[in-house]
Protein backbone atom coordinates (compact mmCIF):
# COMPACT_ATOMS: atom_id res chain seq x y z
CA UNK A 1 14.30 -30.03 0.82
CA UNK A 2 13.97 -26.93 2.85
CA UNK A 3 10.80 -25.30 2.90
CA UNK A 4 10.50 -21.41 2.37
CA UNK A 5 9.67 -19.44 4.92
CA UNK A 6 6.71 -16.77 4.89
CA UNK A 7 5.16 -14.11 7.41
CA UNK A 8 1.67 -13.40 6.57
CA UNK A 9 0.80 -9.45 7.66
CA UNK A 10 -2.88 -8.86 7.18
CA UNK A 11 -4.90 -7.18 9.26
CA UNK A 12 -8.10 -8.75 7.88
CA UNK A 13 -8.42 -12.32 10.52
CA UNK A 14 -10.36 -14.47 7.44
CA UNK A 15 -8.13 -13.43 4.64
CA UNK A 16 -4.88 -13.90 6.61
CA UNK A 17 -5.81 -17.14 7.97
CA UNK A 18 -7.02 -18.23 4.97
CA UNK A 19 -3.44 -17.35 2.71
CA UNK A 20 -1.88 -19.37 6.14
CA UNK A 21 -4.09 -22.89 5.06
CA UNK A 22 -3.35 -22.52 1.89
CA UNK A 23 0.33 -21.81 2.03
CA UNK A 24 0.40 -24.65 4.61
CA UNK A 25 -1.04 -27.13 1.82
CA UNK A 26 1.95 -26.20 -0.66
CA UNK A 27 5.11 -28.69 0.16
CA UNK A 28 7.72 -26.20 -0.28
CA UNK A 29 6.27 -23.22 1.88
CA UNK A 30 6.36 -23.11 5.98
CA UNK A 31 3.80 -19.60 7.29
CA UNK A 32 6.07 -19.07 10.17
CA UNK A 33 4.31 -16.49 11.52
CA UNK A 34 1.05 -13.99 11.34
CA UNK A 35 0.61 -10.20 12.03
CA UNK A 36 -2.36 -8.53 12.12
CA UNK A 37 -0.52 -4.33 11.45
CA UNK A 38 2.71 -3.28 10.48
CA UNK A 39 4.30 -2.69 13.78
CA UNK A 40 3.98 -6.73 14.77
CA UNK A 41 5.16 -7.53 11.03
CA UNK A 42 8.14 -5.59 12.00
CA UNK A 43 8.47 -7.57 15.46
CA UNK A 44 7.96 -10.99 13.70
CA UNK A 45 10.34 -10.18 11.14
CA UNK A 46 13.29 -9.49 13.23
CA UNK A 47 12.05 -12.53 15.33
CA UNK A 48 12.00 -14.85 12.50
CA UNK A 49 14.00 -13.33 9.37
CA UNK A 50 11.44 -15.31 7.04
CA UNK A 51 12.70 -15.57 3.04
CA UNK A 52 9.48 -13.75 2.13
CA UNK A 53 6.64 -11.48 3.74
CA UNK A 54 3.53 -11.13 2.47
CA UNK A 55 2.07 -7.76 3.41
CA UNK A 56 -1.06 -5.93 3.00
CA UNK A 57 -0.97 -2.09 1.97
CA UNK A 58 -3.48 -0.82 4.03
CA UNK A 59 -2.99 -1.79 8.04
CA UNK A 60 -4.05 0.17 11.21
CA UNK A 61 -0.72 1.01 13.77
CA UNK A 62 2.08 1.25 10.52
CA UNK A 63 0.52 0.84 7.26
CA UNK A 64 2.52 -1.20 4.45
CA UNK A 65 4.42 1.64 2.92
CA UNK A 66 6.13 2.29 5.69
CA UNK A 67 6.15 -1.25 6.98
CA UNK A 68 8.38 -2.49 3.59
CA UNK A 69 10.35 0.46 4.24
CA UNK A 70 11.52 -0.55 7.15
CA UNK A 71 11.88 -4.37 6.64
CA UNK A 72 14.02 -3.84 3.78
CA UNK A 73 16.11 -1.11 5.28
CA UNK A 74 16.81 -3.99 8.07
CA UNK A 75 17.21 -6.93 5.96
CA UNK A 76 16.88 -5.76 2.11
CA UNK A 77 17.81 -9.76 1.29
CA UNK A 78 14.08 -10.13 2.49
CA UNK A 79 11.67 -10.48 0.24
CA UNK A 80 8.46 -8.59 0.14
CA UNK A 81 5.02 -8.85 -1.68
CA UNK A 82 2.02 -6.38 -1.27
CA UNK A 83 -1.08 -7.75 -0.65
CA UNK A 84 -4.06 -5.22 -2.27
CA UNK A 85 -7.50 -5.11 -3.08
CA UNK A 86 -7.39 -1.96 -5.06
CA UNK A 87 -5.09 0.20 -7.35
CA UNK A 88 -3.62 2.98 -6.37
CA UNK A 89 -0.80 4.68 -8.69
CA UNK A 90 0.82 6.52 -5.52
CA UNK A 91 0.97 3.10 -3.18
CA UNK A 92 2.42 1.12 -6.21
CA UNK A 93 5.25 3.76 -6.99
CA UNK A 94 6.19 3.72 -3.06
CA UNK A 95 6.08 0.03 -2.62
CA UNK A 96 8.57 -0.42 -5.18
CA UNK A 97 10.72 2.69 -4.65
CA UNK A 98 10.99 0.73 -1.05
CA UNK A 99 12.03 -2.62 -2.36
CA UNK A 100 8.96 -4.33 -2.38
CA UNK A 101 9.34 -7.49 -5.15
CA UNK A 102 5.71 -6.87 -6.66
CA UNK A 103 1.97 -6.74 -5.48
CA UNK A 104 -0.40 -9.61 -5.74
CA UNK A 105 -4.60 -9.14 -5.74
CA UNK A 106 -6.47 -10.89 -2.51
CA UNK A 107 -8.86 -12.34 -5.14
CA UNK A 108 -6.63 -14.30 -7.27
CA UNK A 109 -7.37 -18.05 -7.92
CA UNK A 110 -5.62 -20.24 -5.52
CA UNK A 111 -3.16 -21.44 -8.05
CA UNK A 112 -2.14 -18.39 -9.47
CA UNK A 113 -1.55 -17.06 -6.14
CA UNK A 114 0.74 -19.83 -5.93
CA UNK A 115 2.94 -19.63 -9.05
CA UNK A 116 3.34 -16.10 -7.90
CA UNK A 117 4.96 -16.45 -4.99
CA UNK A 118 7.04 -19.31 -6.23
CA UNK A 119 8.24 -16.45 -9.44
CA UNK A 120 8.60 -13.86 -6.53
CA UNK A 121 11.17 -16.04 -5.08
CA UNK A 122 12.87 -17.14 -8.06
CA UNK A 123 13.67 -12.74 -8.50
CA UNK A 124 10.65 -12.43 -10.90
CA UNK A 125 9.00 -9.00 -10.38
CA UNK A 126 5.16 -9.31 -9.74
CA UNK A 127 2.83 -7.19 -11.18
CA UNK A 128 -0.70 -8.49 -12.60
CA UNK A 129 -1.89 -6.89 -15.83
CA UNK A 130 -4.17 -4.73 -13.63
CA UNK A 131 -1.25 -3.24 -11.16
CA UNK A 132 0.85 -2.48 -14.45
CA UNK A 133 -1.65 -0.59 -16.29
CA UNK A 134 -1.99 1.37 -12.54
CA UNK A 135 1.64 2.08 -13.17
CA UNK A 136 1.39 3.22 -16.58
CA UNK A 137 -1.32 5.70 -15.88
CA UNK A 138 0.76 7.15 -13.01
CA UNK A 139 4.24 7.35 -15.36
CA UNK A 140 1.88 8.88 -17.94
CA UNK A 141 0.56 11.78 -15.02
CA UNK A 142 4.40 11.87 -13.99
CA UNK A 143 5.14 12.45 -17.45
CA UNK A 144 2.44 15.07 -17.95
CA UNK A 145 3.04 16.84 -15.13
CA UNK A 146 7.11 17.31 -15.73
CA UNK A 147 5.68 19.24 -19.27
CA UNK A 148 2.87 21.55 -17.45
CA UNK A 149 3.69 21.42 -13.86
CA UNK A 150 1.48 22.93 -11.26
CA UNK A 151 1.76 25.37 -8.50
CA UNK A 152 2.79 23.03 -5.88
CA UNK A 153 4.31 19.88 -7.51
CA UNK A 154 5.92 18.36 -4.33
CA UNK A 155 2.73 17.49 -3.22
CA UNK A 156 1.92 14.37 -5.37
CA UNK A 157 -1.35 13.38 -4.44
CA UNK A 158 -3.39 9.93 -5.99
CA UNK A 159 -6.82 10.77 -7.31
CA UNK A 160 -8.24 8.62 -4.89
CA UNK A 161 -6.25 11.08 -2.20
CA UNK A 162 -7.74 13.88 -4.06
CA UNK A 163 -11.33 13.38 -3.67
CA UNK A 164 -10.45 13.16 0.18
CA UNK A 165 -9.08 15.95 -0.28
CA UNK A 166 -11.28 17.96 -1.82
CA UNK A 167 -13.84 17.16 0.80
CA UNK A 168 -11.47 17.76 3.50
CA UNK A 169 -11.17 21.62 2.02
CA UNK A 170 -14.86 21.76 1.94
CA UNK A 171 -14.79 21.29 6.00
CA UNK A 172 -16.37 17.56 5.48
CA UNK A 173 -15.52 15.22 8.32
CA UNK A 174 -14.71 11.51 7.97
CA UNK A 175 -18.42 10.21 8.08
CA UNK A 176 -19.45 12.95 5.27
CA UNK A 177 -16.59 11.55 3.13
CA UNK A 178 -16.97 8.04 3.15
CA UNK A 179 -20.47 8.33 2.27
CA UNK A 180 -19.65 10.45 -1.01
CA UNK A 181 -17.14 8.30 -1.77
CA UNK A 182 -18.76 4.97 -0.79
CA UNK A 183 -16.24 3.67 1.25
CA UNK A 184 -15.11 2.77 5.21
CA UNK A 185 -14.56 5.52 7.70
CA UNK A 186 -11.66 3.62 8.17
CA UNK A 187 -10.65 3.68 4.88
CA UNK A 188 -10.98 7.59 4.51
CA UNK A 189 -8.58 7.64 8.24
CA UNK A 190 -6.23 5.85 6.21
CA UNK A 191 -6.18 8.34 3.09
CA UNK A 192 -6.24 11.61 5.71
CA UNK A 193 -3.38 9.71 7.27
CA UNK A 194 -1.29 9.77 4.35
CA UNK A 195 -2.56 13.25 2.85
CA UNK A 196 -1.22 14.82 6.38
CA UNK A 197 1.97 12.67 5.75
CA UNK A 198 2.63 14.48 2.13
CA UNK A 199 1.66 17.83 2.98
CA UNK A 200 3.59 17.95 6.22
CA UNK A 201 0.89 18.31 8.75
CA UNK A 202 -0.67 16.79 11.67
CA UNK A 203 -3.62 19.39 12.52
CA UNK A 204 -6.83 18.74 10.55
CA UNK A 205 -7.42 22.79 10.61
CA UNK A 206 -4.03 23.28 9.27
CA UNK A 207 -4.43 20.41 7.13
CA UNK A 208 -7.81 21.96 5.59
CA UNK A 209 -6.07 25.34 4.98
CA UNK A 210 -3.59 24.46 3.40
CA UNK A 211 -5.77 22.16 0.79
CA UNK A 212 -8.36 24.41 0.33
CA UNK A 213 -5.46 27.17 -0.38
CA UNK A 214 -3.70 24.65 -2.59
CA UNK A 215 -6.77 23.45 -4.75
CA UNK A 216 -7.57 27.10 -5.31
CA UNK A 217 -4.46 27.82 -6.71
CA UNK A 218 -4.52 24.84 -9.17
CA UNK A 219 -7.66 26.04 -9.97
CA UNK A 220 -5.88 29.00 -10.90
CA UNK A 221 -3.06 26.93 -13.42
């Protein structure tokens, strides 16, 4: 029987070599490769055209969003799973407006982690109870704003992306706002990363004026 093949992209060294031994362990699965950011995922995937990548959402270089992007625009018979540690409404619609076959949680139970890639690969869409309710509250916030939309509605930012946000408008560099918000200066590059992305900017003073002009106005609504 021929085993199914699976890239690993995880830019965390003990979770991603971890997934690899336990994948290894499972009879039917070969980890044919490893990638530590999106732009070697990318590499290793044209290298190796695996049946299924596992890839984490957050990754310095390319993050996942735009990594699935581009490995299903190349090879859309690929499977992809997102690897996550947290819920975000905005990363879940993306991931799955790009093809990706479902998210899976870094803490499940080794067995459940499992099944799920063996459903992924038998066309089952993956999404724990957790990601779906994620979902829901973003269809119900799509659905609320299409009835009372505000000032600017292209700009479709997550509520984790607002509190950045907000502090970015209030002249707050990167250190200021992941103490408020209790997370990684890394973490808070990744959200001004994608905030620029949306609002079409690459200037932090541009990006600032135009936020703090924005929230004022939906202050305003």
């Amino acid at each position: 029987m021929s085993k199914i093949s699976i890239l690993i992209a995880e830019d965390q060294a003990l979770i991603r070599e971890g997934l690899k031994t336990m994948l290894h362990l499972q009879p039917d699965f070969e980890v044919v490769a490893t990638a530590e950011n999106g732009e070697q995922a990318l590499h290793l995937v044209r290298t190796h055209q695996p049946r299924l990548v596992l890839l984490d959402i957050q990754m310095p270089v390319l993050n996942g969003i735009e990594t699935v992007k581009r490995i299903k625009g190349e090879y859309p018979d690929i499977l992809v799973i997102m690897l996550t540690t947290f819920m975000d409404e905005a990363y879940i619609i993306d991931s799955l407006a790009h093809g990706a076959s479902g998210f899976l949680l870094k803490d499940l139970p080794v067995q459940r982690l499992m099944t799920s890639v063996r459903e992924a690969i038998r066309g089952e869409l993956m999404l724990p109870s957790i990601v779906a309710a994620a979902l829901a509250r973003k269809l119900q916030k799509l659905q609320a704003h299409a009835e009372h939309p505000l000032s600017c509605p292209e700009i479709d930012l997550s509520m984790r992306e607002l509190e950045v946000a907000r502090r970015m408008a209030q002249f707050k560099n990167n250190r200021q706002i992941a103490g408020e918000l209790f997370i990684s200066e890394g973490t808070v590059k990744n959200y001004v990363s994608v905030i620029y992305s949306k609002i079409g900017v690459s200037d932090r003073m541009k990006a600032v004026r135009f936020l703090k002009n924005l929230l004022e106005g939906e202050a305003d609504v």
